[in-house]
Protein backbone atom coordinates (compact mmCIF):
# COMPACT_ATOMS: atom_id res chain seq x y z
CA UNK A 1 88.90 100.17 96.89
CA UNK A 2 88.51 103.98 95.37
CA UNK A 3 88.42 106.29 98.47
CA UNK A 4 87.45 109.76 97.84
CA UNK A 5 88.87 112.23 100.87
CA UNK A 6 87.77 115.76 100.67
CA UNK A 7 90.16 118.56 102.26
CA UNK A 8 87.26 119.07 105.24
CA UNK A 9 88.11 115.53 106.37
CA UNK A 10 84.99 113.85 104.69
CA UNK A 11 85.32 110.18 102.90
CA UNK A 12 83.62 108.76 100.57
CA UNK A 13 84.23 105.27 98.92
CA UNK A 14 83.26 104.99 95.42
CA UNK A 15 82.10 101.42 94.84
CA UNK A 16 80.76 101.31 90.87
CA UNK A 17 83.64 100.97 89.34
CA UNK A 18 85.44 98.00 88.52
CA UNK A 19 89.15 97.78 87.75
CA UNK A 20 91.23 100.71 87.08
CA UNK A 21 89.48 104.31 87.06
CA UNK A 22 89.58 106.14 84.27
CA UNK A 23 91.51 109.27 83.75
CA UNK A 24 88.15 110.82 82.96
CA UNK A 25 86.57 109.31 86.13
CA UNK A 26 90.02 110.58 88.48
CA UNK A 27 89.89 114.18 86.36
CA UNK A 28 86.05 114.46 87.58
CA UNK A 29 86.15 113.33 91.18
CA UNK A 30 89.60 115.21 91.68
CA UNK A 31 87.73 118.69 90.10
CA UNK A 32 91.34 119.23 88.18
CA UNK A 33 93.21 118.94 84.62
CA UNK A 34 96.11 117.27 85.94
CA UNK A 35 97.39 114.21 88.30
CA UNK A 36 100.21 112.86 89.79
CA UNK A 37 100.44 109.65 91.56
CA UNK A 38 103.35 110.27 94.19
CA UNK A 39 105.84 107.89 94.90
CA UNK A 40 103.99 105.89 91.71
CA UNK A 41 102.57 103.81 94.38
CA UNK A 42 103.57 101.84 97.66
CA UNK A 43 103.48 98.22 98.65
CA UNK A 44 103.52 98.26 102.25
CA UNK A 45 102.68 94.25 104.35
CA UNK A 46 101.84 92.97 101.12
CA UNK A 47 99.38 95.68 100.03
CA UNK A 48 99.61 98.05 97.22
CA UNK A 49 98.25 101.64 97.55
CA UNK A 50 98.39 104.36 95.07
CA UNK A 51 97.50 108.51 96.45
CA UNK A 52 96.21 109.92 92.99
CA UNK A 53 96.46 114.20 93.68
CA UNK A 54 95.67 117.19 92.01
CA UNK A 55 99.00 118.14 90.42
CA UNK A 56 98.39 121.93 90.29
CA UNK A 57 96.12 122.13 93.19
CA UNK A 58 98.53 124.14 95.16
CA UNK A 59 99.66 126.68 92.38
CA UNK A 60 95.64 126.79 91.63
CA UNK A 61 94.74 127.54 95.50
CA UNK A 62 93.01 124.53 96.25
CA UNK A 63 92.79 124.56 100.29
CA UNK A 64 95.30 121.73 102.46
CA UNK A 65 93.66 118.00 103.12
CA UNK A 66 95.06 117.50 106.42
CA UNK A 67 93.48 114.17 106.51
CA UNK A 68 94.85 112.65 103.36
CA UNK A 69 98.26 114.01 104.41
CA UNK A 70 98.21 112.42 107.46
CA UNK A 71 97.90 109.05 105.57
CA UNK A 72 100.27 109.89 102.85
CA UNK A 73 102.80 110.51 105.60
CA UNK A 74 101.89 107.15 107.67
CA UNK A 75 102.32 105.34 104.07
CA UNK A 76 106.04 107.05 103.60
CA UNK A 77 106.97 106.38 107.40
CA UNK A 78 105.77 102.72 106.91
CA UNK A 79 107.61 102.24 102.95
CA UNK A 80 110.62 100.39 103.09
CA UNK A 81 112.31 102.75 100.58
CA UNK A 82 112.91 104.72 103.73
CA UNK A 83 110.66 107.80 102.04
CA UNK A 84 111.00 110.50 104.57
CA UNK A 85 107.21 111.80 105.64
CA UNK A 86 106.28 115.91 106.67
CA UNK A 87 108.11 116.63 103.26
CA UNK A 88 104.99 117.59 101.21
CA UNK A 89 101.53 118.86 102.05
CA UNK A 90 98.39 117.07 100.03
CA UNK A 91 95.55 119.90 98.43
CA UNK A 92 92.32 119.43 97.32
CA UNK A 93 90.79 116.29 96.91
CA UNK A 94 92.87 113.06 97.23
CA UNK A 95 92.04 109.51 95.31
CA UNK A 96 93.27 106.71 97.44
CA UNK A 97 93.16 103.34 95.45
CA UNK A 98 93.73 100.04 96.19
CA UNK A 99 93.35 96.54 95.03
CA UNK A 100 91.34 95.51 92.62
CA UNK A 101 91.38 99.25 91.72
CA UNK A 102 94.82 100.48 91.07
CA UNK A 103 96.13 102.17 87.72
CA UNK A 104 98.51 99.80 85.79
């Protein structure tokens, strides 16, 4: 699954792709130059997950998603590395990925 969430709380799940986006497809839905995939991905129950951000969004002023960091934080409360959540705030629009869709 590719899950688009915009920073006014809107989703959108982009279904034409298959595999891995490209870094042309993430640059173009994200809006940026730059991405970071924090944490490089989680496997929480058995499922993996990947956040794909804007890397400069917040020294370009792109506004807070509180929506996509609510998840991020659920996903780092719920990791068994013990990743401690409320530590970073997610900007811009936010790529959530999952199987058969994540970056290798």
């Amino acid at each position: 699954m590719i899950m688009l969430i915009r920073p006014d709380g809107t989703k959108r799940i982009i279904g034409d792709v298959a595999g891995s986006p490209t870094l042309k497809q993430l640059y173009e839905w994200l809006e940026c130059r730059t991405i970071e995939v924090p944490g490089g991905g989680f496997t929480l129950y058995g499922r993996e997950i990947q956040f794909v951000v804007d890397e400069d969004g917040k020294l370009t002023g792109k506004p807070f998603n509180p929506k996509a960091t609510e998840q991020y934080d659920q996903v780092l409360a719920d990791d068994p590395r013990g990743l401690i959540p409320g530590r970073d705030e997610l900007v811009g629009k936010v790529i959530i990925l999952t199987e058969p869709n994540l970056l290798t």
